[in-house]
N, C-alpha and C. Protein backbone atom coordinates (compact mmCIF):
# COMPACT_ATOMS: atom_id res chain seq x y z
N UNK A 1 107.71 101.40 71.39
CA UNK A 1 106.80 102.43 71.84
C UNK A 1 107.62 103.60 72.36
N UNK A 2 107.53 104.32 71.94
CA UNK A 2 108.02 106.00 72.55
C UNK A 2 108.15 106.00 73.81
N UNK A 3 107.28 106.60 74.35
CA UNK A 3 106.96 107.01 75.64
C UNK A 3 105.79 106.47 76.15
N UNK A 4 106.93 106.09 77.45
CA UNK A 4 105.22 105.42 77.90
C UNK A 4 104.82 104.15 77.55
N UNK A 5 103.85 103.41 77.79
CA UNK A 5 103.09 102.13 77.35
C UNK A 5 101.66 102.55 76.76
N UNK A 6 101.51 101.31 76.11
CA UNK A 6 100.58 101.30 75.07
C UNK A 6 98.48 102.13 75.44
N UNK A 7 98.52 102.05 76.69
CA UNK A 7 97.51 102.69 77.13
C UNK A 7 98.03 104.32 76.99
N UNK A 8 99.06 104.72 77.71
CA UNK A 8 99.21 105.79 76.88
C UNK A 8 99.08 106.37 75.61
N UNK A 9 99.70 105.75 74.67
CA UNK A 9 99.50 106.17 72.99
C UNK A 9 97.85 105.77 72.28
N UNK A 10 96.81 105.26 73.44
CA UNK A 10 95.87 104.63 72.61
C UNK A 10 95.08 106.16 73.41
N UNK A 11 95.34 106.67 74.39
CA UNK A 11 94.65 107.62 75.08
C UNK A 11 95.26 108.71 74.31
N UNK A 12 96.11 109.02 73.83
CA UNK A 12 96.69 110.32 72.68
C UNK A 12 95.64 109.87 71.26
N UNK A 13 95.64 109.10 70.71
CA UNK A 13 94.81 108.87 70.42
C UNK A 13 93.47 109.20 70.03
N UNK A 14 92.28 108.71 71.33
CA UNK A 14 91.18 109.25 71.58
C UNK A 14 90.92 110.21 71.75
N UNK A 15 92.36 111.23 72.53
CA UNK A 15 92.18 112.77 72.97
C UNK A 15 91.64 113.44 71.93
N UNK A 16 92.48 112.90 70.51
CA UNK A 16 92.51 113.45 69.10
C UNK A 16 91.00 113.81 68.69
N UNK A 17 90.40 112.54 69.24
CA UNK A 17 89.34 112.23 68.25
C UNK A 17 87.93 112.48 69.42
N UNK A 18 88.05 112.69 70.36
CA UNK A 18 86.45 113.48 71.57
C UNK A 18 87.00 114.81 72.11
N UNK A 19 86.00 115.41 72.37
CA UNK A 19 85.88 116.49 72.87
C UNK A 19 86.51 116.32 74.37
N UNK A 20 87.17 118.06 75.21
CA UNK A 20 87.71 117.52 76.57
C UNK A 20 86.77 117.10 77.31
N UNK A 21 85.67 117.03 77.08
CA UNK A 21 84.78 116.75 78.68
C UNK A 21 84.51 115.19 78.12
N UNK A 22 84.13 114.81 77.23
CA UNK A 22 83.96 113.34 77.39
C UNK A 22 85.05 112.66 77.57
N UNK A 23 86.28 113.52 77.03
CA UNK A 23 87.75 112.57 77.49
C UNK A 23 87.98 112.87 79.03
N UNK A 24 87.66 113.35 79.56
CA UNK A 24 87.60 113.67 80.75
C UNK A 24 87.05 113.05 81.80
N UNK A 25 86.00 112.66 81.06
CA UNK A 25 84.53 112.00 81.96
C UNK A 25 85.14 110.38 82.22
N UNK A 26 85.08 110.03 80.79
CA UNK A 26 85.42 108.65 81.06
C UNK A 26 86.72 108.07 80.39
N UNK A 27 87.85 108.91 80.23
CA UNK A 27 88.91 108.19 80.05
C UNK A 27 90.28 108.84 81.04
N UNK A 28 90.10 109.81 81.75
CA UNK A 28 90.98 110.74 82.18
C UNK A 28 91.38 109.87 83.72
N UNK A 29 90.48 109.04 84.18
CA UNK A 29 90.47 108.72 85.33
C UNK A 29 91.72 107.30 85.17
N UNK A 30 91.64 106.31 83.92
CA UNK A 30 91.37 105.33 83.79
C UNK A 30 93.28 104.92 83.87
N UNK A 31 94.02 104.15 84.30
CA UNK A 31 95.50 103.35 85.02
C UNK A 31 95.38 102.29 83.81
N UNK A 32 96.62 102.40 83.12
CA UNK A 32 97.01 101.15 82.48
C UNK A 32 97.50 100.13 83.77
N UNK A 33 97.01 98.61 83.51
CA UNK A 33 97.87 97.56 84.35
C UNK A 33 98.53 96.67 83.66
N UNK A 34 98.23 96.38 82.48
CA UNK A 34 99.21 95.24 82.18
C UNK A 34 99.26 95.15 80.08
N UNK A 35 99.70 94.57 79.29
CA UNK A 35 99.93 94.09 78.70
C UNK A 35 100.15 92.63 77.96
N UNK A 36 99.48 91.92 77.75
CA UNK A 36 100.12 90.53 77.31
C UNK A 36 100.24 90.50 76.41
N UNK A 37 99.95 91.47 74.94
CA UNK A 37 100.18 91.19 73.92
C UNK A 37 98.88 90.88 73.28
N UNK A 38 98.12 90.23 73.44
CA UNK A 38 96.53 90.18 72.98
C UNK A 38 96.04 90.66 73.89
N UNK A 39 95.94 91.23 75.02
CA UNK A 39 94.98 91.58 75.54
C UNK A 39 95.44 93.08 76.97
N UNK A 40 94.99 94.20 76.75
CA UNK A 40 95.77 95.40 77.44
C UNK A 40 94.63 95.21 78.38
N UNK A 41 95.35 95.59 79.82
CA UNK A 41 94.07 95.50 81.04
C UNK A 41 94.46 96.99 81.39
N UNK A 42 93.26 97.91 81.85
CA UNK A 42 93.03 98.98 82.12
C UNK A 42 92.16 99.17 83.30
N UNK A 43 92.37 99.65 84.26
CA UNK A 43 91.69 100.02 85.70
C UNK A 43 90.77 101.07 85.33
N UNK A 44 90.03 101.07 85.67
CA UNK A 44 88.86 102.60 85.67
C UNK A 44 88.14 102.05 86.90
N UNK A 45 87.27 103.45 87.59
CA UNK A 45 86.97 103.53 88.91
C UNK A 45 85.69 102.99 89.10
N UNK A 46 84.66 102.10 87.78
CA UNK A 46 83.74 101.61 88.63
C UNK A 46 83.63 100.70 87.58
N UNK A 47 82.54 99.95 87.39
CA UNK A 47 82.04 99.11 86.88
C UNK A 47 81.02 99.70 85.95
N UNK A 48 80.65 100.35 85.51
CA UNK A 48 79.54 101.11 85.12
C UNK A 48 80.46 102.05 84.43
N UNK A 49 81.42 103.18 84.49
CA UNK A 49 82.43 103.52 83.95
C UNK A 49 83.23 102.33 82.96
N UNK A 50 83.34 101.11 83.16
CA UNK A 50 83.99 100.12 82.00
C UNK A 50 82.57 99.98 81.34
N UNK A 51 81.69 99.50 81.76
CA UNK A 51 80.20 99.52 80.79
C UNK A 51 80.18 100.71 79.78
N UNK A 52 80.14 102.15 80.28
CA UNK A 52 79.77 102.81 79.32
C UNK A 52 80.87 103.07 78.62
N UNK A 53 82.18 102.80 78.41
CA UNK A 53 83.33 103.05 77.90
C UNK A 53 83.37 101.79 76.94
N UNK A 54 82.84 100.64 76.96
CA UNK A 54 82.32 99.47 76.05
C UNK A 54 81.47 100.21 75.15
N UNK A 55 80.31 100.32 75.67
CA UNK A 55 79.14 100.61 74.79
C UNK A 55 79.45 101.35 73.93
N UNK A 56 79.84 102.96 74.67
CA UNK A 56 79.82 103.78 73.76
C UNK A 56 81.54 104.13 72.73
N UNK A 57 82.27 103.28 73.00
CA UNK A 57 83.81 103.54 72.43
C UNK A 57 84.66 102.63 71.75
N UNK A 58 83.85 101.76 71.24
CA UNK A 58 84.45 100.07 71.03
C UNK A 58 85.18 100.82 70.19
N UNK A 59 84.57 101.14 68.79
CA UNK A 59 84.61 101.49 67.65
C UNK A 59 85.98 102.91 67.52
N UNK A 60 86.07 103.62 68.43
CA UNK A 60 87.09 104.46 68.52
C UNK A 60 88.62 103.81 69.23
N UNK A 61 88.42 102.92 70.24
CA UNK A 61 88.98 102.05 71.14
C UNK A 61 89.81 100.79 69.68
N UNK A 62 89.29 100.44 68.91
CA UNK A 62 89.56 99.65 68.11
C UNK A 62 89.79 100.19 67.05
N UNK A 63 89.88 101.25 66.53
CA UNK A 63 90.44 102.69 65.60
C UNK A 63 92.01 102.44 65.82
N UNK A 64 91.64 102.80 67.16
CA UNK A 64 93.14 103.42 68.05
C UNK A 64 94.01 102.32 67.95
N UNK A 65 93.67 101.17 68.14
CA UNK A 65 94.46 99.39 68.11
C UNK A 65 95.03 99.32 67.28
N UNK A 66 93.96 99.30 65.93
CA UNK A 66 94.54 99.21 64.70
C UNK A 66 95.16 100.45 63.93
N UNK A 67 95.64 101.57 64.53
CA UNK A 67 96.51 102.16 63.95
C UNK A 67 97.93 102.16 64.54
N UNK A 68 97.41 101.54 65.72
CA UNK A 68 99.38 101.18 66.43
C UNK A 68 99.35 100.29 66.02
N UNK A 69 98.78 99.14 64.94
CA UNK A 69 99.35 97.78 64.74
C UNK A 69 98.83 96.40 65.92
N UNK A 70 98.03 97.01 66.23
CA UNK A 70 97.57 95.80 67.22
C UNK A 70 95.87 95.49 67.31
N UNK A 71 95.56 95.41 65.96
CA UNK A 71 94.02 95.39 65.42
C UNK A 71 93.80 93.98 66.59
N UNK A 72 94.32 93.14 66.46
CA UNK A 72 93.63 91.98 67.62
C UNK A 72 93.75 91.92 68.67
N UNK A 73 94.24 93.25 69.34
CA UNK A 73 94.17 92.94 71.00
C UNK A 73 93.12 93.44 71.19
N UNK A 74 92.82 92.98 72.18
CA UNK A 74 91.66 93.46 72.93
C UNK A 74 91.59 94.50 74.82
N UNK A 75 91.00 95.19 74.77
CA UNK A 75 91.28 95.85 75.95
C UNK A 75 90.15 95.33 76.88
N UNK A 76 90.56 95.33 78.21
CA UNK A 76 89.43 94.90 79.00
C UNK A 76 89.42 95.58 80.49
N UNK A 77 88.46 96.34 80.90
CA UNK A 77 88.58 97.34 81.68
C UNK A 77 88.23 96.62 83.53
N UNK A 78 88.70 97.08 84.31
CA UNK A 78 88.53 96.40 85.38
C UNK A 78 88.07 97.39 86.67
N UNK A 79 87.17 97.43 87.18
CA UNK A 79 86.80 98.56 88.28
C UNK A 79 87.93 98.08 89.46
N UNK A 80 88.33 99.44 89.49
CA UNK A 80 89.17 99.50 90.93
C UNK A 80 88.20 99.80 92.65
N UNK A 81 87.22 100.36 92.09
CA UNK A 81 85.89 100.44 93.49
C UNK A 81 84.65 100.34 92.68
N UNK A 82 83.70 100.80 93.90
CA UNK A 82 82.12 100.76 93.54
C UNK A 82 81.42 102.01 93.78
N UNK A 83 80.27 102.40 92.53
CA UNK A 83 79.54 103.05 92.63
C UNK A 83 78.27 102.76 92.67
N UNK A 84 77.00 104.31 92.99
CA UNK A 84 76.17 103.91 93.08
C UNK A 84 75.45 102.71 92.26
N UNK A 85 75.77 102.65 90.81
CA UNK A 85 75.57 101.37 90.41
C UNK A 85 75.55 100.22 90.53
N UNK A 86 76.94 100.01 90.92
CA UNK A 86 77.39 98.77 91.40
C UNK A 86 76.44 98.25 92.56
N UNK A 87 76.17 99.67 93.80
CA UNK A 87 75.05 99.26 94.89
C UNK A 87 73.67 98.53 94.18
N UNK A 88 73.33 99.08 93.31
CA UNK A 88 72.50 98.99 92.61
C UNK A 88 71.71 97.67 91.92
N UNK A 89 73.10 96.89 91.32
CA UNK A 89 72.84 95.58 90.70
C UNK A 89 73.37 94.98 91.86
N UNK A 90 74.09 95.21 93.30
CA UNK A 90 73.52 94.08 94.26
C UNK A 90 72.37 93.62 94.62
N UNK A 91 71.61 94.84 94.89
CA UNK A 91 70.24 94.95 95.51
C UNK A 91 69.23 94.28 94.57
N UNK A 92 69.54 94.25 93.50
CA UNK A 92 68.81 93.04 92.37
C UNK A 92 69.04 91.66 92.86
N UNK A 93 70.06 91.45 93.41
CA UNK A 93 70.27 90.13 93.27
C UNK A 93 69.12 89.01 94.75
């Protein structure tokens, strides 16, 4: 890898391929943590931020994999705090 680790080059990437405000919105925030080789862990700031970055990005997210050569890893996003959401699906419970 060049520069940097692999959350880096998958975020050059996406830059390529969304506009700045949605790369902005929900990928600009987001800390590579780890690597194992099947599976890249990525911090983003809520829980609801990894939800909509699932929903709406698998398909670009898995673009990006399989053009560095790593079509079977999988990324898995982890909230570093809580938002109003998160308040949200407590109060369900």
């Amino acid at each position: 890898m060049p520069d940097g680790n692999i959350w880096t080059e998958i975020l050059t990437r996406l830059r390529d391929d969304l506009d700045d405000e949605e790369y902005r919105r929900w990928f600009s925030n987001s800390v590579y943590a780890s690597d194992s080789g099947d599976q890249i862990t990525v911090w983003v700031p809520s829980a609801g931020d990894a939800r909509q970055i699932l929903q709406n990005y698998s398909d670009k997210l898995s673009r990006a994999l399989a053009g560095l050569g790593r079509r079977d890893t999988v990324v898995r996003f982890l909230a570093t705090g809580y938002t109003g959401d998160d308040e949200d699906d407590e109060k369900e419970d």
